[in-house]
PDB file of N, CA and C in Angstrom:
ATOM      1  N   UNK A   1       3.448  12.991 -17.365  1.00  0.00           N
ATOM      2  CA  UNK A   1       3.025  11.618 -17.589  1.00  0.00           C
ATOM      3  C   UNK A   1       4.065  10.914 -18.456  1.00  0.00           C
ATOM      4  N   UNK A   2       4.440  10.087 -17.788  1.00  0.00           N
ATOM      5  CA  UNK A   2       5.320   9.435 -18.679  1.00  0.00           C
ATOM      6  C   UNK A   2       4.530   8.338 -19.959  1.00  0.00           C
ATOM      7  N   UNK A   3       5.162   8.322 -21.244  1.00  0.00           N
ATOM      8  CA  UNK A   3       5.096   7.286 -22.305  1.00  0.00           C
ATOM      9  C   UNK A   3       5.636   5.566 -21.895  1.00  0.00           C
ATOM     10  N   UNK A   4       4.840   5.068 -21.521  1.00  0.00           N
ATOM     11  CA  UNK A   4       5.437   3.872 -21.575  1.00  0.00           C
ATOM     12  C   UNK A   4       5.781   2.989 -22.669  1.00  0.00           C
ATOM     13  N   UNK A   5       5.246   3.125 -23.201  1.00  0.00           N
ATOM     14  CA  UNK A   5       5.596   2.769 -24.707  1.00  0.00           C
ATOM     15  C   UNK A   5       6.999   3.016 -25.031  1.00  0.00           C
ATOM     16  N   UNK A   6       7.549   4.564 -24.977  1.00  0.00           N
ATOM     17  CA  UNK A   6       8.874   5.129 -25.126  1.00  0.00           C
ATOM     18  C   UNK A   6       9.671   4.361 -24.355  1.00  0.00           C
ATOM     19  N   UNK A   7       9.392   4.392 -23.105  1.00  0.00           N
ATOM     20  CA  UNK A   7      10.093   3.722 -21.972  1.00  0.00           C
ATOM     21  C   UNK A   7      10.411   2.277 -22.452  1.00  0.00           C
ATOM     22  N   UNK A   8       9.843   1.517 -22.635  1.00  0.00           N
ATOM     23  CA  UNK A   8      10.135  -0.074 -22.926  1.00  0.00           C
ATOM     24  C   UNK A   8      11.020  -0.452 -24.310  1.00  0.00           C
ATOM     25  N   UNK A   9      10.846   0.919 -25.074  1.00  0.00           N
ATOM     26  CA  UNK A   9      11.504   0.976 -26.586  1.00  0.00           C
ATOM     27  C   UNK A   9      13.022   1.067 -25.614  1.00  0.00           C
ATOM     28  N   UNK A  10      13.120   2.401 -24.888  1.00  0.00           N
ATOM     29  CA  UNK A  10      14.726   2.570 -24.258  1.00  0.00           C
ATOM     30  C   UNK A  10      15.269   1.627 -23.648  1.00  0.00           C
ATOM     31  N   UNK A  11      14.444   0.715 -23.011  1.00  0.00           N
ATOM     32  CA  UNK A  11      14.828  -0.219 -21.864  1.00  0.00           C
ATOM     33  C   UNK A  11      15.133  -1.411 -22.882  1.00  0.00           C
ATOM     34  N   UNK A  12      14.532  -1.806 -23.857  1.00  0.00           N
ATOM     35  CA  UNK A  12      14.820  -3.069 -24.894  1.00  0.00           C
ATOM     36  C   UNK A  12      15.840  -2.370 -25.990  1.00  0.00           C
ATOM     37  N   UNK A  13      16.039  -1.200 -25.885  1.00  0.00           N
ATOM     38  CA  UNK A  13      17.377  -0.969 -26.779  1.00  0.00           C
ATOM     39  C   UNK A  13      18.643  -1.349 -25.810  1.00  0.00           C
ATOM     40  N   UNK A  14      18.485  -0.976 -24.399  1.00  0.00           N
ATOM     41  CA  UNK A  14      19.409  -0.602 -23.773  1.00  0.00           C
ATOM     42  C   UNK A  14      20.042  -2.346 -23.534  1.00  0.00           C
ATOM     43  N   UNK A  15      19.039  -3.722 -23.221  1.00  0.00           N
ATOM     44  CA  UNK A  15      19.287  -4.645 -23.134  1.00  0.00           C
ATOM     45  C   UNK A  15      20.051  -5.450 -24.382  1.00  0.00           C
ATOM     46  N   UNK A  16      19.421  -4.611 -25.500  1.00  0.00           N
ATOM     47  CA  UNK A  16      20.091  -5.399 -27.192  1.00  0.00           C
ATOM     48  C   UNK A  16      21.565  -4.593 -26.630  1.00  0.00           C
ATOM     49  N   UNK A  17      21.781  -3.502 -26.956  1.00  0.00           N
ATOM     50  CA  UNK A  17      22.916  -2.980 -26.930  1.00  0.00           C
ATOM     51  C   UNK A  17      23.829  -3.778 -25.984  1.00  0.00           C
ATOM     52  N   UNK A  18      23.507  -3.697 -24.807  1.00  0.00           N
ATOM     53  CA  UNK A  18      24.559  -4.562 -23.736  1.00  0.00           C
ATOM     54  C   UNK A  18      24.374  -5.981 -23.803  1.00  0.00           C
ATOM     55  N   UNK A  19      23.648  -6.792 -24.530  1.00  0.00           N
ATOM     56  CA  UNK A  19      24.001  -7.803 -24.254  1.00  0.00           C
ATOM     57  C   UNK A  19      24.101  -8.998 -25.488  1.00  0.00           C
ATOM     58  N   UNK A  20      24.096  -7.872 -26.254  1.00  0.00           N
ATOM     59  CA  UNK A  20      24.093  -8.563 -27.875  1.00  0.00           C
ATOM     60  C   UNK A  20      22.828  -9.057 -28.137  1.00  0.00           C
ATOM     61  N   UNK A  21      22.050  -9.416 -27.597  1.00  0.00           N
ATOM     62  CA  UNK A  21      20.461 -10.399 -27.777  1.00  0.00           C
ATOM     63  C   UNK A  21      20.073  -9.865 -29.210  1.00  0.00           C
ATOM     64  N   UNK A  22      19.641 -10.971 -29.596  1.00  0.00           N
ATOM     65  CA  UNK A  22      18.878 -10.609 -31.084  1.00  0.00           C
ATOM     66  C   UNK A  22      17.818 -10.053 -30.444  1.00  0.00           C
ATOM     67  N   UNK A  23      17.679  -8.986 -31.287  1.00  0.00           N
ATOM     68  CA  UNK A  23      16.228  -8.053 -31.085  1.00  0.00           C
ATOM     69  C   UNK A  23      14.769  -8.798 -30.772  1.00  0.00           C
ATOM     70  N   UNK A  24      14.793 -10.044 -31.539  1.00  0.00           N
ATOM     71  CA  UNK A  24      13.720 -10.324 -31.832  1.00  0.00           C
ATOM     72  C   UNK A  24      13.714 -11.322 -30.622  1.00  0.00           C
ATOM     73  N   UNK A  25      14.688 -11.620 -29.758  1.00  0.00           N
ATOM     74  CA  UNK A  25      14.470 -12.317 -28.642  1.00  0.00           C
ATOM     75  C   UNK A  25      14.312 -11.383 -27.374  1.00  0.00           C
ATOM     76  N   UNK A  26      14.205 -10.116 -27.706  1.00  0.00           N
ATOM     77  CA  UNK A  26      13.988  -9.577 -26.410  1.00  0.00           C
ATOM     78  C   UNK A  26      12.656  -8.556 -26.545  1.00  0.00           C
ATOM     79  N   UNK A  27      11.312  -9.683 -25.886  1.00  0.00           N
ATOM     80  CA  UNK A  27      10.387  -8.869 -26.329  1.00  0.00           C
ATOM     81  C   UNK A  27       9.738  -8.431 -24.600  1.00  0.00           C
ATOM     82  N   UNK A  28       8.460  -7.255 -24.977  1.00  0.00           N
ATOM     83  CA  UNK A  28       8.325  -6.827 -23.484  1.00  0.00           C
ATOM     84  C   UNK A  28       7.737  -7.879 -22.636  1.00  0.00           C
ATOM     85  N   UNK A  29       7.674  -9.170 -22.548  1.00  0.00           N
ATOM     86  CA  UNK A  29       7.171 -10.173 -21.439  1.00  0.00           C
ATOM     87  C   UNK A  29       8.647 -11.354 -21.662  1.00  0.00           C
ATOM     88  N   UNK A  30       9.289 -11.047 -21.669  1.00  0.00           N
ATOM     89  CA  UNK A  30      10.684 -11.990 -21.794  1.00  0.00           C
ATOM     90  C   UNK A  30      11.547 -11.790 -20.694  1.00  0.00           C
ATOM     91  N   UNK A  31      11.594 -13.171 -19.981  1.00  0.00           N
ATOM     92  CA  UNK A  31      12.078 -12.683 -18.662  1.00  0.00           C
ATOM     93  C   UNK A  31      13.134 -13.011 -18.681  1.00  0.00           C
ATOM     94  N   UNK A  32      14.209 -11.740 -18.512  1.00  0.00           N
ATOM     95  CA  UNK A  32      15.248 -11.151 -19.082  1.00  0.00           C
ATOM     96  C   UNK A  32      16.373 -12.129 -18.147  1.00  0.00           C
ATOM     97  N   UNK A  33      16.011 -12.316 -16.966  1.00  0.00           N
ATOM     98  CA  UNK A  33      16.917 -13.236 -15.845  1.00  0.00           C
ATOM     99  C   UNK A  33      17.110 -14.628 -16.638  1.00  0.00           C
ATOM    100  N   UNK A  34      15.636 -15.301 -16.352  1.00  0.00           N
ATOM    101  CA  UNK A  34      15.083 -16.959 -16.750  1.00  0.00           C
ATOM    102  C   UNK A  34      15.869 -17.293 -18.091  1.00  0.00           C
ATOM    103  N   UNK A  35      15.440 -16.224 -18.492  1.00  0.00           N
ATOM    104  CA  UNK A  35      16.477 -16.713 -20.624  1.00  0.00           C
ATOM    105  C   UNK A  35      17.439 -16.823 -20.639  1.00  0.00           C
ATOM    106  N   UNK A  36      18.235 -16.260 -19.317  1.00  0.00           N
ATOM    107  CA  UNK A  36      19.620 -16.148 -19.384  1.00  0.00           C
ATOM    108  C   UNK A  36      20.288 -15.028 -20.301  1.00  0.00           C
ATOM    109  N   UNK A  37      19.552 -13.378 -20.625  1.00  0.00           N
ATOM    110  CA  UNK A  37      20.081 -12.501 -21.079  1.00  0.00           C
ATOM    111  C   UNK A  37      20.649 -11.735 -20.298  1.00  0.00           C
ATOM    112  N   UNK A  38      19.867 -11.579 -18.979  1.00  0.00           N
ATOM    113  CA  UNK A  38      21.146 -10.628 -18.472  1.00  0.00           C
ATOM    114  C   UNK A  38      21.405 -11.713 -16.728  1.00  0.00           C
ATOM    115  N   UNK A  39      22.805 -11.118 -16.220  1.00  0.00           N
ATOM    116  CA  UNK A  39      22.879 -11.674 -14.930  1.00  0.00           C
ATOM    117  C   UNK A  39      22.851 -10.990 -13.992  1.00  0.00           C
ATOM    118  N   UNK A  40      24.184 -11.407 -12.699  1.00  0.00           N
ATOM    119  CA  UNK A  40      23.807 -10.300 -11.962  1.00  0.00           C
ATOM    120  C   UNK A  40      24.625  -9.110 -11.955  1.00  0.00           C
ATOM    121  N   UNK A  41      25.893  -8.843 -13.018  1.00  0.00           N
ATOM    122  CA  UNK A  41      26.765  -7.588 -13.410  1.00  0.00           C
ATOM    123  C   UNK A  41      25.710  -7.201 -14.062  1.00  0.00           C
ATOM    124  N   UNK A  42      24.787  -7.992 -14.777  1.00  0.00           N
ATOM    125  CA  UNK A  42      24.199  -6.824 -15.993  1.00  0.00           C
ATOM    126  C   UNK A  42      23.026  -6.304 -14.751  1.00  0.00           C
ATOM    127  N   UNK A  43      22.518  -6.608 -14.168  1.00  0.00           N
ATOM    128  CA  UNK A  43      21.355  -6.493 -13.296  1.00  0.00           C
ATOM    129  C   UNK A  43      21.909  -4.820 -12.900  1.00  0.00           C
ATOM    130  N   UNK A  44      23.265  -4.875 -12.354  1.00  0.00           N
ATOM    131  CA  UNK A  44      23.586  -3.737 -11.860  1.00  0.00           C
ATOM    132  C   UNK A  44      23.821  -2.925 -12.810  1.00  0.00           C
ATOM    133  N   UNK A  45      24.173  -3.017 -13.719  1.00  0.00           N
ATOM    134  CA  UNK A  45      24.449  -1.772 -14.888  1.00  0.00           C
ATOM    135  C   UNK A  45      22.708  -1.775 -15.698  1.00  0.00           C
ATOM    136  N   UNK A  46      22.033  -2.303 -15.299  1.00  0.00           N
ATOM    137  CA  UNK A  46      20.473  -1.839 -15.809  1.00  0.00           C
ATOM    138  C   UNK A  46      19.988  -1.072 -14.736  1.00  0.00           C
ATOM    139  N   UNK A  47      20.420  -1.151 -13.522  1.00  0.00           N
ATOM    140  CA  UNK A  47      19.955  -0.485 -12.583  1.00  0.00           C
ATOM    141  C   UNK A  47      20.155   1.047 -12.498  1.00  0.00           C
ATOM    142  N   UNK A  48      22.091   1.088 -12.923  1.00  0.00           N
ATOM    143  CA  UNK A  48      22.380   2.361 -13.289  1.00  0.00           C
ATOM    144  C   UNK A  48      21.482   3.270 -14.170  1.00  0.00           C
ATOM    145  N   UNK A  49      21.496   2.315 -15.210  1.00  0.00           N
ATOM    146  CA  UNK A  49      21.003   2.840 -16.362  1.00  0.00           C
ATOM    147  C   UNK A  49      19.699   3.650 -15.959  1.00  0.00           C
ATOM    148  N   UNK A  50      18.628   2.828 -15.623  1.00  0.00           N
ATOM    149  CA  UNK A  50      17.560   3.732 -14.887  1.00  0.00           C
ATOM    150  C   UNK A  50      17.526   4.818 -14.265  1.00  0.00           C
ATOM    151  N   UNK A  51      18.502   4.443 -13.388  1.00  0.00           N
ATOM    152  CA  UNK A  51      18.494   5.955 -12.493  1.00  0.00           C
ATOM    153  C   UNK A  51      18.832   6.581 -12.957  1.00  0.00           C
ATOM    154  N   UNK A  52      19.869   6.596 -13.848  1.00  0.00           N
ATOM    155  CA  UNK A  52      20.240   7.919 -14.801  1.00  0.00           C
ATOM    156  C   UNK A  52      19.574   8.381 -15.850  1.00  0.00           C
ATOM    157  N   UNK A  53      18.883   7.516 -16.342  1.00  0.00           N
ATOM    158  CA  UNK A  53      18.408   7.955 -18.094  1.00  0.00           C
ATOM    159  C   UNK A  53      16.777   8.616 -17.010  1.00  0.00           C
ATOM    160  N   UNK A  54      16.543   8.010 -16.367  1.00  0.00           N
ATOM    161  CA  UNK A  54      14.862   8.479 -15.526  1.00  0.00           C
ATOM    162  C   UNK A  54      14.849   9.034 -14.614  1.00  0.00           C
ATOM    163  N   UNK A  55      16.454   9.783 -13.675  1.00  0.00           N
ATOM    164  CA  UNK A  55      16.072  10.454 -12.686  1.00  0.00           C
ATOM    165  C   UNK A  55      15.768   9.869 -11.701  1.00  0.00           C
ATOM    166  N   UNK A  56      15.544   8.483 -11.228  1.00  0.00           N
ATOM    167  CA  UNK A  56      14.773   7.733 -10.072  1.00  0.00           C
ATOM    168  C   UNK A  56      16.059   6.847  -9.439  1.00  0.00           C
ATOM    169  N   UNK A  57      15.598   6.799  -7.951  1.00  0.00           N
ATOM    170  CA  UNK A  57      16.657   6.170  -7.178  1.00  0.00           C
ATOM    171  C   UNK A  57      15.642   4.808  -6.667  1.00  0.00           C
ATOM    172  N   UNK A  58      16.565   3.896  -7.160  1.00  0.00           N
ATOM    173  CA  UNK A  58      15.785   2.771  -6.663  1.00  0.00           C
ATOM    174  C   UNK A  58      15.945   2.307  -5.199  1.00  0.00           C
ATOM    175  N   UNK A  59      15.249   2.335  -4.439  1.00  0.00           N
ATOM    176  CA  UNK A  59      15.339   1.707  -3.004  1.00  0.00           C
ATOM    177  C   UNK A  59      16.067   0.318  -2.799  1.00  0.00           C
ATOM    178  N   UNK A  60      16.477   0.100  -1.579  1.00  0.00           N
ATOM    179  CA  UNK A  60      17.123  -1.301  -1.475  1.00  0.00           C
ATOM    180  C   UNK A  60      15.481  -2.933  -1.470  1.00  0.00           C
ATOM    181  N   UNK A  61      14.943  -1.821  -1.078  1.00  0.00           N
ATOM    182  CA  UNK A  61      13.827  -2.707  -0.714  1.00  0.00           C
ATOM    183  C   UNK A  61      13.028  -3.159  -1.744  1.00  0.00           C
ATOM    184  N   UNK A  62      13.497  -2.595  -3.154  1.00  0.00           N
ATOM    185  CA  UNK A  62      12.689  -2.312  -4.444  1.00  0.00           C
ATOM    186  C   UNK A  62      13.496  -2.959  -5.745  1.00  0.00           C
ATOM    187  N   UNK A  63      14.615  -4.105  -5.791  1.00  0.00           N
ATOM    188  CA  UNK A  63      15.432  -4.504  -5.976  1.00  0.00           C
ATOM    189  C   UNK A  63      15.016  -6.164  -5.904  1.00  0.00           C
ATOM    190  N   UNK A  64      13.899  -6.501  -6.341  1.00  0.00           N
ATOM    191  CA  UNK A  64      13.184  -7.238  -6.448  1.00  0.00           C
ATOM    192  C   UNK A  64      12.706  -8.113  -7.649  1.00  0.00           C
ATOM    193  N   UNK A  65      12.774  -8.902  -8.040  1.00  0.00           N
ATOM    194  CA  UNK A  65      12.760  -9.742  -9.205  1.00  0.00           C
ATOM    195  C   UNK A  65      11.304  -9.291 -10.047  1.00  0.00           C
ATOM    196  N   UNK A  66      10.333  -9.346  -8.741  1.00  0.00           N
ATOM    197  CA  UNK A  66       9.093  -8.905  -9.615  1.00  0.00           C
ATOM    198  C   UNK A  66       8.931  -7.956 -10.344  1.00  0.00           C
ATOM    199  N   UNK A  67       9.542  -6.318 -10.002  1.00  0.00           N
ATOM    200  CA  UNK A  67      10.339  -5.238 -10.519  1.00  0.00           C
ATOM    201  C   UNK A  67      10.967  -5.047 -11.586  1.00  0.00           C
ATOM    202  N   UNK A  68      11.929  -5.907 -11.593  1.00  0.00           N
ATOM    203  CA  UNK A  68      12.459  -6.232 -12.855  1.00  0.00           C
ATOM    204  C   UNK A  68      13.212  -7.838 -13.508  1.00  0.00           C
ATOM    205  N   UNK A  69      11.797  -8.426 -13.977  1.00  0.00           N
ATOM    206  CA  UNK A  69      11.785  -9.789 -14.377  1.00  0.00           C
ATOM    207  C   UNK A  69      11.944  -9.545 -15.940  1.00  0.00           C
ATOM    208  N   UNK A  70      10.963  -8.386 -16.801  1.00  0.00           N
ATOM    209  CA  UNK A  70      10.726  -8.545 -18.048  1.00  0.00           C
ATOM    210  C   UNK A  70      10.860  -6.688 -18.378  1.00  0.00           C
ATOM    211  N   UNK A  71      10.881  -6.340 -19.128  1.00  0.00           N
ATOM    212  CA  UNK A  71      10.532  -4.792 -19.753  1.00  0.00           C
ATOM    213  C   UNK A  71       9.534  -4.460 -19.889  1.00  0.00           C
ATOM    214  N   UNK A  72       8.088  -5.233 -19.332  1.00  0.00           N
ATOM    215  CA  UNK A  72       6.817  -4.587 -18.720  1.00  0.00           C
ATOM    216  C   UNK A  72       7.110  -4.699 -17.419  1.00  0.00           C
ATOM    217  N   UNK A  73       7.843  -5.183 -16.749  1.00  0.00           N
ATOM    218  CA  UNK A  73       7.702  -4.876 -15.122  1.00  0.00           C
ATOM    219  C   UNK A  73       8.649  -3.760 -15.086  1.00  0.00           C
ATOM    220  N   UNK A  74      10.040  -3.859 -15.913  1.00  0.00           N
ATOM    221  CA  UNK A  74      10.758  -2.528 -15.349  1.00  0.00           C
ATOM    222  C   UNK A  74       9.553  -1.473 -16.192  1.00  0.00           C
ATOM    223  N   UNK A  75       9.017  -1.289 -17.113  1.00  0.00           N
ATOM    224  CA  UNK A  75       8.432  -0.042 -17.277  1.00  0.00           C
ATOM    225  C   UNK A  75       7.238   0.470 -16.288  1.00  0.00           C
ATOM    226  N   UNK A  76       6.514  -0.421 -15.446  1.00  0.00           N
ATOM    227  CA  UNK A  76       5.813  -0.309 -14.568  1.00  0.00           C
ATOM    228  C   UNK A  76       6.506   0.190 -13.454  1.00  0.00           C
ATOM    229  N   UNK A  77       8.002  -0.189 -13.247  1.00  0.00           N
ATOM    230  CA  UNK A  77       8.768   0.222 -12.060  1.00  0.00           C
ATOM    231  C   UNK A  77       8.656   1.466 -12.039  1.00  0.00           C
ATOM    232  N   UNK A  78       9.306   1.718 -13.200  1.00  0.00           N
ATOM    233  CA  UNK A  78       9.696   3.111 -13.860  1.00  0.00           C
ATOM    234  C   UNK A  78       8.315   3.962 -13.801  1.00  0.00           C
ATOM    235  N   UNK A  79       7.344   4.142 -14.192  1.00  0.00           N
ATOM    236  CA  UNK A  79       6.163   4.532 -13.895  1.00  0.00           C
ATOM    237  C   UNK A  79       5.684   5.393 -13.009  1.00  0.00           C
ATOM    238  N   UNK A  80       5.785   3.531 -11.846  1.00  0.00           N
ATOM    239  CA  UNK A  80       5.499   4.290 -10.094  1.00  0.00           C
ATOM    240  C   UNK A  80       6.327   5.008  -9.960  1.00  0.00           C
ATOM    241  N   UNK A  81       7.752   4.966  -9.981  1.00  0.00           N
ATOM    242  CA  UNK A  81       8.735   6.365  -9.277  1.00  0.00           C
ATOM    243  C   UNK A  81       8.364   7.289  -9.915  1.00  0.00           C
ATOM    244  N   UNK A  82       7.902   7.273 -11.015  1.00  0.00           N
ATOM    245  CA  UNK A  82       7.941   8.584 -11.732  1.00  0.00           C
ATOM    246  C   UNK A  82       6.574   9.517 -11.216  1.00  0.00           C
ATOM    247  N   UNK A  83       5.418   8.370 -11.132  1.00  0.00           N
ATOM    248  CA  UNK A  83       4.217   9.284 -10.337  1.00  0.00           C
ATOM    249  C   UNK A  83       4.109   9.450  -9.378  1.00  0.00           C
TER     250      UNK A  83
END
């Protein structure tokens, strides 16, 4: 069973780290596109990031905004592959 909790801590470190964002602007319903924190190079190096730090291959079909809009949707992403 995965921690989601853990998960959204890694995924909002991983966004401060790459993209400088003040911490306090990147919270888990902050939609990470709309704010203009990440684009579409960062889109792809968050994508990496997933598959590697979680083991999961994201589908082409799964590459979807709803998926990953905020760090409660990627931790929900993250989730389903995982169960």
């Amino acid at each position: 069973m995965v921690n989601l909790e853990q998960v959204k801590d890694q995924i909002r470190q991983f966004i401060v780290d790459t993209t400088f964002a003040p911490a306090e602007q990147v919270k888990n319903e902050t939609l990470i596109f709309v704010e203009g924190i990440f684009d579409s190079m960062g889109f792809v190096s968050l994508i990496n990031y997933i598959e590697e730090t979680f083991a999961i291959k994201a589908k082409d079909s799964e590459l979807l905004e709803d998926n990953f809009e905020s760090i409660d949707a990627i931790a929900r992403f993250i989730e389903s592959k995982l169960n």
